[in-house]
C-alpha atoms as a PDB file:
ATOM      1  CA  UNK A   1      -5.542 191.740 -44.571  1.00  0.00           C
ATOM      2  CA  UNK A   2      -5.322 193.609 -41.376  1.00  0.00           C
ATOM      3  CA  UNK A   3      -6.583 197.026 -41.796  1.00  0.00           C
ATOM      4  CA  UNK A   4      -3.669 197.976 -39.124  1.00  0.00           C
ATOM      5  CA  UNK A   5      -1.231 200.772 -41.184  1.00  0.00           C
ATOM      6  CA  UNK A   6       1.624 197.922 -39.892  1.00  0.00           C
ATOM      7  CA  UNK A   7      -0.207 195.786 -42.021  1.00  0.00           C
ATOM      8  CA  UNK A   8      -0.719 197.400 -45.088  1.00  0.00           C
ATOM      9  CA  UNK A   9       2.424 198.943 -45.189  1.00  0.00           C
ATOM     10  CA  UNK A  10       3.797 198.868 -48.344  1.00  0.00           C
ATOM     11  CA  UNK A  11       8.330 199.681 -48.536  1.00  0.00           C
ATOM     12  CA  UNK A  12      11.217 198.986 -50.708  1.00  0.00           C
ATOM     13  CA  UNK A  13      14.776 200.141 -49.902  1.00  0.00           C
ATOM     14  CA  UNK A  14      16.099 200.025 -53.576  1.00  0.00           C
ATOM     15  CA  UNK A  15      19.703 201.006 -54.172  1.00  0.00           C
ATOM     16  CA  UNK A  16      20.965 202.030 -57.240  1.00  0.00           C
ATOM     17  CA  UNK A  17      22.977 200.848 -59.266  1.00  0.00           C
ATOM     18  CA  UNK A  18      22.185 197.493 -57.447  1.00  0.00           C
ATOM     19  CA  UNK A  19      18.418 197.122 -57.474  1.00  0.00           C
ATOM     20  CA  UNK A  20      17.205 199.041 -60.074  1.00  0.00           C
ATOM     21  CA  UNK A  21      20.174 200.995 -63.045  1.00  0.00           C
ATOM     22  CA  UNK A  22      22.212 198.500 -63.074  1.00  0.00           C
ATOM     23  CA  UNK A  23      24.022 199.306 -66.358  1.00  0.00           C
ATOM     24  CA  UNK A  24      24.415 202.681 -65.225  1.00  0.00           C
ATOM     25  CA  UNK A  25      27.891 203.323 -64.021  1.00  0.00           C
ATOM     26  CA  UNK A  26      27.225 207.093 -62.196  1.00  0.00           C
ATOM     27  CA  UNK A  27      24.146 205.258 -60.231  1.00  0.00           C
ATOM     28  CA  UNK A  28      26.627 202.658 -59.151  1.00  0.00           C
ATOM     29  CA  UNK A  29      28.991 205.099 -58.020  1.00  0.00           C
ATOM     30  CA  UNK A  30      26.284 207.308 -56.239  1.00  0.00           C
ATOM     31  CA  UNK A  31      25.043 204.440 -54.421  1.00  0.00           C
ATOM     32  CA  UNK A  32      21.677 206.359 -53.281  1.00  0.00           C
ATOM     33  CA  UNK A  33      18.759 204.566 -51.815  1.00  0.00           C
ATOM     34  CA  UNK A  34      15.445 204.901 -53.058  1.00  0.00           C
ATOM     35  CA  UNK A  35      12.613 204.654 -51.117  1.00  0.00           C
ATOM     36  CA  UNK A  36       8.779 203.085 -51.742  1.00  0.00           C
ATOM     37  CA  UNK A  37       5.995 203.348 -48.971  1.00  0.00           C
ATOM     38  CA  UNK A  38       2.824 202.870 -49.791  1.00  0.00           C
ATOM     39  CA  UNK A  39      -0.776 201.041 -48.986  1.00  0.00           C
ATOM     40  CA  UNK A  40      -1.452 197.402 -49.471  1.00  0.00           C
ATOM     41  CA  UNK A  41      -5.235 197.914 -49.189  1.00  0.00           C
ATOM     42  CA  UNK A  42      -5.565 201.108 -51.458  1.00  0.00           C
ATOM     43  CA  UNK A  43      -2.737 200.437 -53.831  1.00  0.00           C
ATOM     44  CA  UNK A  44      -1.116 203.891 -53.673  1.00  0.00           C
ATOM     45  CA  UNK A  45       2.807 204.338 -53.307  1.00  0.00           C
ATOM     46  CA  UNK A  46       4.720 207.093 -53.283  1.00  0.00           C
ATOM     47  CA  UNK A  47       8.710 207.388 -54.165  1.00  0.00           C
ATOM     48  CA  UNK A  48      10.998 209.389 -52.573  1.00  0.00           C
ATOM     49  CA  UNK A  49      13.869 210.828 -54.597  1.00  0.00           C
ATOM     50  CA  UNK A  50      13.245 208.967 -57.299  1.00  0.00           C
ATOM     51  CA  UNK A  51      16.710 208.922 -59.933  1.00  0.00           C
ATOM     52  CA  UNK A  52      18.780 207.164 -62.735  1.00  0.00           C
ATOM     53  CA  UNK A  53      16.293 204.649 -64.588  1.00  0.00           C
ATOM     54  CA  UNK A  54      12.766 206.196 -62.791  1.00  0.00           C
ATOM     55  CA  UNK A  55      11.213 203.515 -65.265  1.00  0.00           C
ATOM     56  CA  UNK A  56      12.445 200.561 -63.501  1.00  0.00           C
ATOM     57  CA  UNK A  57      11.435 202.138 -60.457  1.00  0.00           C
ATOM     58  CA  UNK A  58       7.705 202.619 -61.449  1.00  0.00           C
ATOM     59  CA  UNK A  59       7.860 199.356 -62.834  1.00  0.00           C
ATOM     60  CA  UNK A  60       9.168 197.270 -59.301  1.00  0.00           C
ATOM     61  CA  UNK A  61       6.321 199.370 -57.510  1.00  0.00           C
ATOM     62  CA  UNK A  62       3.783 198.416 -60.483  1.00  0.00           C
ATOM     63  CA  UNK A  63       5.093 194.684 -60.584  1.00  0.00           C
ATOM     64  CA  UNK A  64       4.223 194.287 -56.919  1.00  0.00           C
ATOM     65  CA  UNK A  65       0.546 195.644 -57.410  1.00  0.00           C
ATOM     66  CA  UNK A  66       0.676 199.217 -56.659  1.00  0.00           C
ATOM     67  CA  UNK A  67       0.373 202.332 -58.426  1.00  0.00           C
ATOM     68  CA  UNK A  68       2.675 205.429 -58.134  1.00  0.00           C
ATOM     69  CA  UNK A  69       0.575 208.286 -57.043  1.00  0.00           C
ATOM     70  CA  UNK A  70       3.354 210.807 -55.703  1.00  0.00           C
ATOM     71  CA  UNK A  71       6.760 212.302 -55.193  1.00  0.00           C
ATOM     72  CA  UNK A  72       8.446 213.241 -51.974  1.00  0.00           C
ATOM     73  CA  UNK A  73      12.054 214.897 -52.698  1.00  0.00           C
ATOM     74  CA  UNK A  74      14.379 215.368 -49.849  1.00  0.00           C
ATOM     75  CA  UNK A  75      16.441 217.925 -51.553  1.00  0.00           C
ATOM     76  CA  UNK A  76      17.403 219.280 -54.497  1.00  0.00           C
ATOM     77  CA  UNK A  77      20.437 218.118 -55.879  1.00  0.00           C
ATOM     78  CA  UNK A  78      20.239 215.679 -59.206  1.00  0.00           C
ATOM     79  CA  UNK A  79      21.357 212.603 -57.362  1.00  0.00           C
ATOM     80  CA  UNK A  80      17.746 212.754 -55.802  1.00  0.00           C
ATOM     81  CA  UNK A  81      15.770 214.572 -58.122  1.00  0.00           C
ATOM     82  CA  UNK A  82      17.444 213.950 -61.625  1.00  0.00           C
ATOM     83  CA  UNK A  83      18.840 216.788 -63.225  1.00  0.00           C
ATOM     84  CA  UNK A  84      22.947 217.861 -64.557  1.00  0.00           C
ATOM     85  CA  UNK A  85      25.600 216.867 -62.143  1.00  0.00           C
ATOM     86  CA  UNK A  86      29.169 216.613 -62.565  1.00  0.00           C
ATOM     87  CA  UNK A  87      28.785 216.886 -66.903  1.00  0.00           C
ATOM     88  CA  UNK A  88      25.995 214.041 -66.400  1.00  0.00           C
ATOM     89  CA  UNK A  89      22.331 214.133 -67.251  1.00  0.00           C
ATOM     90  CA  UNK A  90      20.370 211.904 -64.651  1.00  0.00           C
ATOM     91  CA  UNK A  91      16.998 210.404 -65.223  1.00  0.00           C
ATOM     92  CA  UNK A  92      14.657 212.009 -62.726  1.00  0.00           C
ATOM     93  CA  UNK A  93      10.843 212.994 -61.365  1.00  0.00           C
ATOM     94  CA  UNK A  94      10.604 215.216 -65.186  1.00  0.00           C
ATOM     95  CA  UNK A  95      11.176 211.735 -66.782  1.00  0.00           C
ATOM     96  CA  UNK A  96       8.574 210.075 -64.479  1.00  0.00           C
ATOM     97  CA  UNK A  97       6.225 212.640 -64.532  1.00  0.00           C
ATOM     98  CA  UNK A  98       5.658 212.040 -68.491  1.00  0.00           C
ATOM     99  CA  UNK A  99       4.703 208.658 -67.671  1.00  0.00           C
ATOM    100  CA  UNK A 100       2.428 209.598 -64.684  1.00  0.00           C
ATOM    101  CA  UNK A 101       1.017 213.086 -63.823  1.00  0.00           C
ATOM    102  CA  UNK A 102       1.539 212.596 -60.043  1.00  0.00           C
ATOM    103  CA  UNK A 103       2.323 216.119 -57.193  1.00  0.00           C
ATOM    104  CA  UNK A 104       5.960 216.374 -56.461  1.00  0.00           C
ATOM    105  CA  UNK A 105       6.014 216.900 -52.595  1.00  0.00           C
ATOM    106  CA  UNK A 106       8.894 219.303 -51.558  1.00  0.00           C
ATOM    107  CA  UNK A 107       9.666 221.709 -48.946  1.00  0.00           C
ATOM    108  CA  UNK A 108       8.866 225.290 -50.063  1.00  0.00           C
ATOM    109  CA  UNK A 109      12.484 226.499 -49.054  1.00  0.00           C
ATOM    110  CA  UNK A 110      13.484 224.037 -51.721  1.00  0.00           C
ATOM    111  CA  UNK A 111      11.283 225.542 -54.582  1.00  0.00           C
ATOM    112  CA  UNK A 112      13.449 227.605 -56.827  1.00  0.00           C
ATOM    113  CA  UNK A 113      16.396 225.187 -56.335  1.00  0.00           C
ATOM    114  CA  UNK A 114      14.203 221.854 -57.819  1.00  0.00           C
ATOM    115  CA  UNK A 115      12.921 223.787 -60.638  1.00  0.00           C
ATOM    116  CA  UNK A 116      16.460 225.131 -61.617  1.00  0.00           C
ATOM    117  CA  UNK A 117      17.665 221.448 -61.307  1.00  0.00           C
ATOM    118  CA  UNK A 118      15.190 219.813 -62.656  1.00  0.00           C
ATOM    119  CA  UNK A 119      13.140 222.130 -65.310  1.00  0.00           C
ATOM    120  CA  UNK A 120      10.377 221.074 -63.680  1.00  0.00           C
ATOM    121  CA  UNK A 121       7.586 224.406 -63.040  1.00  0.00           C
ATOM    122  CA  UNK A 122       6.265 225.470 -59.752  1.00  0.00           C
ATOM    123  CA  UNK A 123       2.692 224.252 -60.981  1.00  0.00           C
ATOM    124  CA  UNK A 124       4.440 220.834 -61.015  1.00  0.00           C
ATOM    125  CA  UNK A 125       5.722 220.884 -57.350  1.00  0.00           C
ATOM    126  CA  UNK A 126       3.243 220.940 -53.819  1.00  0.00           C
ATOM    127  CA  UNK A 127       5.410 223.378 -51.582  1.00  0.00           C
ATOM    128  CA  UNK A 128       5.242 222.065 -48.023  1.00  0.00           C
ATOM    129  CA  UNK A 129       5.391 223.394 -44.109  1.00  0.00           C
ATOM    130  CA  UNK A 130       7.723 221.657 -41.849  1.00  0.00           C
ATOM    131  CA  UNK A 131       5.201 219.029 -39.950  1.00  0.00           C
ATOM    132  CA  UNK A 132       2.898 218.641 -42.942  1.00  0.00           C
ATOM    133  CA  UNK A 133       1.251 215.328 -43.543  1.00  0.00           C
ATOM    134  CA  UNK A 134       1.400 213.525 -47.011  1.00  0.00           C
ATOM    135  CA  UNK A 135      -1.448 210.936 -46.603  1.00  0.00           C
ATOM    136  CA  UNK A 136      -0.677 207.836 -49.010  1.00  0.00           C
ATOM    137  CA  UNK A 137      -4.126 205.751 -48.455  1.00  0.00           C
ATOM    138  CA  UNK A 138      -4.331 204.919 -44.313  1.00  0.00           C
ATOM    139  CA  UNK A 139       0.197 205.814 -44.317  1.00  0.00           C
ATOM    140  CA  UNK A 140       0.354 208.776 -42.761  1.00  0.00           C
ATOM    141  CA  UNK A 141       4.119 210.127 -43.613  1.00  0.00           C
ATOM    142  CA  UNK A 142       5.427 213.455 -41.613  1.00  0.00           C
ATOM    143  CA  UNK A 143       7.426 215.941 -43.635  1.00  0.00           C
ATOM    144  CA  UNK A 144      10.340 217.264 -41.382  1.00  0.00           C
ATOM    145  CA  UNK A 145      12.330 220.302 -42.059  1.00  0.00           C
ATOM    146  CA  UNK A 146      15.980 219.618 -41.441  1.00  0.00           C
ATOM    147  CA  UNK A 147      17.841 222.695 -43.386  1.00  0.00           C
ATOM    148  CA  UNK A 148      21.794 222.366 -43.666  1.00  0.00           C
ATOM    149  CA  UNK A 149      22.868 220.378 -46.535  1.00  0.00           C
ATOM    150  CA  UNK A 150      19.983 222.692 -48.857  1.00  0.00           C
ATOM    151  CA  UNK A 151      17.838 225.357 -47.492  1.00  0.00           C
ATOM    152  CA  UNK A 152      14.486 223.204 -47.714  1.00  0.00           C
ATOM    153  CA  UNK A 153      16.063 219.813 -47.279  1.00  0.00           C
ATOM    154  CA  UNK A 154      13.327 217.810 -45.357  1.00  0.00           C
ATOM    155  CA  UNK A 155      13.242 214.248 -43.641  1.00  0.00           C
ATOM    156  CA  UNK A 156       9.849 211.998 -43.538  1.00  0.00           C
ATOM    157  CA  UNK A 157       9.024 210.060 -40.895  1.00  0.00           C
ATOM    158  CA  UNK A 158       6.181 207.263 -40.889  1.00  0.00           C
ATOM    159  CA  UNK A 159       5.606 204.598 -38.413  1.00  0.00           C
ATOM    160  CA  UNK A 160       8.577 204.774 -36.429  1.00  0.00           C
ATOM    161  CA  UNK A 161      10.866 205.273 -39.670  1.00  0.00           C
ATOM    162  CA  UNK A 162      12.942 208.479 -40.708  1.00  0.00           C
ATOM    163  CA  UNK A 163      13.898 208.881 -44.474  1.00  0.00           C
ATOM    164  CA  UNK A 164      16.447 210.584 -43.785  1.00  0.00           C
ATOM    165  CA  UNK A 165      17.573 212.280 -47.269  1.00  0.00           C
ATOM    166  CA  UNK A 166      21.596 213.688 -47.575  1.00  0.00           C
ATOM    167  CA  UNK A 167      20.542 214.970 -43.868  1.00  0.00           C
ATOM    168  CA  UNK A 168      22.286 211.972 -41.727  1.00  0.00           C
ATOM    169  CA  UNK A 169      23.396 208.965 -42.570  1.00  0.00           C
ATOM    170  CA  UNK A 170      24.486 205.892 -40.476  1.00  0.00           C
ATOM    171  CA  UNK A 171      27.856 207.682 -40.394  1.00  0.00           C
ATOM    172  CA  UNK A 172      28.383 211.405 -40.990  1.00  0.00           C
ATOM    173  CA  UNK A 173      26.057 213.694 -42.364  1.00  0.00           C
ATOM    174  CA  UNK A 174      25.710 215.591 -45.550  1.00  0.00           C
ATOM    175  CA  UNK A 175      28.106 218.028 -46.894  1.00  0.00           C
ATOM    176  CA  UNK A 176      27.591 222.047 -45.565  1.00  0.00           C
ATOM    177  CA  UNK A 177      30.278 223.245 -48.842  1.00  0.00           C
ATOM    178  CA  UNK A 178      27.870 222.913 -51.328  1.00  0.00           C
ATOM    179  CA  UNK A 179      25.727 226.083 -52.719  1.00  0.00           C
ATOM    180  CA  UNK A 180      22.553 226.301 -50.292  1.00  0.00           C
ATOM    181  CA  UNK A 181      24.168 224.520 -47.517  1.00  0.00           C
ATOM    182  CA  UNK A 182      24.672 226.052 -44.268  1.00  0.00           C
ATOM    183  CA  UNK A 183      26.543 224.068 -41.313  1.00  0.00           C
ATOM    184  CA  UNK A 184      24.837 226.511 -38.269  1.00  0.00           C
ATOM    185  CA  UNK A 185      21.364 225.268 -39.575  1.00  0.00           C
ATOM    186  CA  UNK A 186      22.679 221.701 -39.905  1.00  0.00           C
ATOM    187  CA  UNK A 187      23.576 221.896 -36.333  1.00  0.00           C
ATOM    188  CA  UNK A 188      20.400 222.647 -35.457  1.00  0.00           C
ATOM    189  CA  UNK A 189      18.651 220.000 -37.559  1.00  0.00           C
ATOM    190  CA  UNK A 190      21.136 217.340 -36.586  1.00  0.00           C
ATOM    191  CA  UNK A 191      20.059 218.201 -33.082  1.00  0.00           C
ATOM    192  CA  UNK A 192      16.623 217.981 -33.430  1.00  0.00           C
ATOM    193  CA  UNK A 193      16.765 214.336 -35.272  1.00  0.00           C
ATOM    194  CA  UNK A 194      19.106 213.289 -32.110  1.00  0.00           C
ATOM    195  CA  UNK A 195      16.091 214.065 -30.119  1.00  0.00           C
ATOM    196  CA  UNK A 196      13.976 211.351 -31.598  1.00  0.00           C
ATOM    197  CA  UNK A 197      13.412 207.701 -29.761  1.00  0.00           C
ATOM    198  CA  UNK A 198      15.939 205.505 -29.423  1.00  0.00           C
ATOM    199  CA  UNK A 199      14.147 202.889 -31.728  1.00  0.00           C
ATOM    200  CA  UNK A 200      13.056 205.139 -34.896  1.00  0.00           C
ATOM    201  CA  UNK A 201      15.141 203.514 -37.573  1.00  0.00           C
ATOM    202  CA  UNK A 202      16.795 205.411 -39.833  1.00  0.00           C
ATOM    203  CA  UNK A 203      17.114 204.842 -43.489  1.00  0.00           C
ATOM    204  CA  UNK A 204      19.580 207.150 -45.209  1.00  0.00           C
ATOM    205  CA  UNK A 205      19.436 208.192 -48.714  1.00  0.00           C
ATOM    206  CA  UNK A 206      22.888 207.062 -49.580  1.00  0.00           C
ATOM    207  CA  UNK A 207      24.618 203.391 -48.451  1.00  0.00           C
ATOM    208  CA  UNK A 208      27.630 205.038 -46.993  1.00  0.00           C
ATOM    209  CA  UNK A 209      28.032 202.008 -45.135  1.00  0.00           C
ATOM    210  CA  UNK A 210      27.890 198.345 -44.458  1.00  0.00           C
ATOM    211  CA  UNK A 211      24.147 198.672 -42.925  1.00  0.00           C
ATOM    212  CA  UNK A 212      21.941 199.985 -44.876  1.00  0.00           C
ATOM    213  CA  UNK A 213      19.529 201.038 -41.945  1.00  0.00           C
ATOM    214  CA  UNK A 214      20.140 201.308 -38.237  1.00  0.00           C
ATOM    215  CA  UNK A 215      18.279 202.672 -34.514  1.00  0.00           C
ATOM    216  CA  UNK A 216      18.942 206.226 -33.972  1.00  0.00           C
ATOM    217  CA  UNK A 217      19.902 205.464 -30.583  1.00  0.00           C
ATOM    218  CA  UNK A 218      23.231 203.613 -31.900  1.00  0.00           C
ATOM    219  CA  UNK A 219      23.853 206.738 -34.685  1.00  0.00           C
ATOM    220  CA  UNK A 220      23.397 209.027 -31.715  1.00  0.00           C
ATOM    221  CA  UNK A 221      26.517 206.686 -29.816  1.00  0.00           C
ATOM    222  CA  UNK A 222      28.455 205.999 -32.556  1.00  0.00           C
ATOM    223  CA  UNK A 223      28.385 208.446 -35.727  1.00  0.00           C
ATOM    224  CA  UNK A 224      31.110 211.701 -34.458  1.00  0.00           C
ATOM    225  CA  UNK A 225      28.659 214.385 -36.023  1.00  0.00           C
ATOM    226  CA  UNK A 226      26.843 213.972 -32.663  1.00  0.00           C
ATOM    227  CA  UNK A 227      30.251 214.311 -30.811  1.00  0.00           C
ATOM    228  CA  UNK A 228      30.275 217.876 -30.938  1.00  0.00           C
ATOM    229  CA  UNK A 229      28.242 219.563 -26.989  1.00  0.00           C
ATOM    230  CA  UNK A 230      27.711 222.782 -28.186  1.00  0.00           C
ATOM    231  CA  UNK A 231      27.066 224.410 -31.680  1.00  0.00           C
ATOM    232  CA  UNK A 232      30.785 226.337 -31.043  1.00  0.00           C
ATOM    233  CA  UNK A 233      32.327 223.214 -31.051  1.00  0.00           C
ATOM    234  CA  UNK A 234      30.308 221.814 -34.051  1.00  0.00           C
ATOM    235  CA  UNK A 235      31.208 225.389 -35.967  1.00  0.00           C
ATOM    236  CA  UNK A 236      35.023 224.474 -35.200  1.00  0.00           C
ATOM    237  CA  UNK A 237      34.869 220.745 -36.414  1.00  0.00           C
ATOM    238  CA  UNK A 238      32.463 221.814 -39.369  1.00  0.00           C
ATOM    239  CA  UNK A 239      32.188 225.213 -40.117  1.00  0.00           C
ATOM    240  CA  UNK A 240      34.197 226.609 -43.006  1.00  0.00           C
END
């Protein structure tokens, strides 16, 4: 093997519902993507927002030879994270971390809010700077602040890939009505992301649509939360 990090890259795009929970009707409905990047040559993998039936997820990454070693959470909210939503208990990272002691990688704006949702502790969770590095054997992934949806939402980039959490998908973005959102600060984050190169592909934590990946250049063209010039007019399409 190539000791290039192409070449040992390690990912799965697993949507659930589809891929992994099948029987479970709210993971069907949620349609959220899953994420696994890890290191051929090492072994390690980490999972990003892993929910529903964390089992099968350990087991896919286990199945193809790798070992989870870590958590990265884009946000909060029990979709990603496991927790109560809508009168539901989801499977989440507690559930996983009973099977595998492994750090929970989250932004430290997002703190209080994961431990609330989860019942996780803060001894359980590695509070992270926007631009931090989580290492995962020679995969370097970069741990981007993008507040708006949550207060410590965060985005991960790694070898021309952004993980883009509830922050933008293919179309739209995530929802500024929800408690911790804040549609200024999504502005702002959008706006940064639309600064990246035209060829980072972006991988959204829901399949809101047909793709389930695409170049930011074409979201930049063609999804209308970049329509907005100024953050006056983005306030007036989005602001509530």
């Amino acid at each position: 093997m190539s000791d290039s990090p192409q070449d040992r890259l390690y990912f799965r795009q697993l949507l659930s519902g589809q891929d992994y929970a099948v029987s479970d009707p709210i993971a069907r409905q949620m349609v959220n993507f899953v994420y696994a990047i890890g290191d051929r040559l090492t072994g390690e993998a980490v999972l990003i927002d892993p929910a529903y039936a964390v089992g099968d997820l350990v087991d896919v990454v286990e199945a193809d030879g790798l070992s989870v070693t870590g958590v990265l959470a884009t946000h909060y909210h029990a979709d990603h994270v496991g927790g109560s939503m809508m009168g539901h208990t989801i499977e989440g990272v507690a559930a996983l971390l009973e099977r595998s002691s492994v750090p929970v990688h989250v932004n430290k704006n997002e703190v209080p809010w994961v431990v609330r949702t989860t019942g996780l502790s803060e001894a359980d969770l590695v509070a992270h700077e926007s631009g931090d590095i989580v290492r995962v054997g020679g995969i370097d992934i970069t741990l981007v602040h993008t507040p708006g949806h949550t207060p410590g939402s965060q985005c991960f980039l790694a070898l021309g890939c952004l993980m883009s959490g509830d922050t933008l998908f293919l179309e739209g973005c995530g929802r500024t009505d929800l408690p911790g959102s804040d549609p200024s600060l999504m502005y702002e984050s959008l706006s940064m992301l639309a600064g990246l190169p035209d060829d980072t592909v972006v991988l959204p934590g829901h399949r809101y649509s047909e793709a389930p990946a695409a170049a930011m250049g074409e979201i930049r063209e063609t999804n209308y939360v970049f329509r907005p010039r100024s953050r006056e007019q983005w306030m007036m399409m989005f602001g509530h």
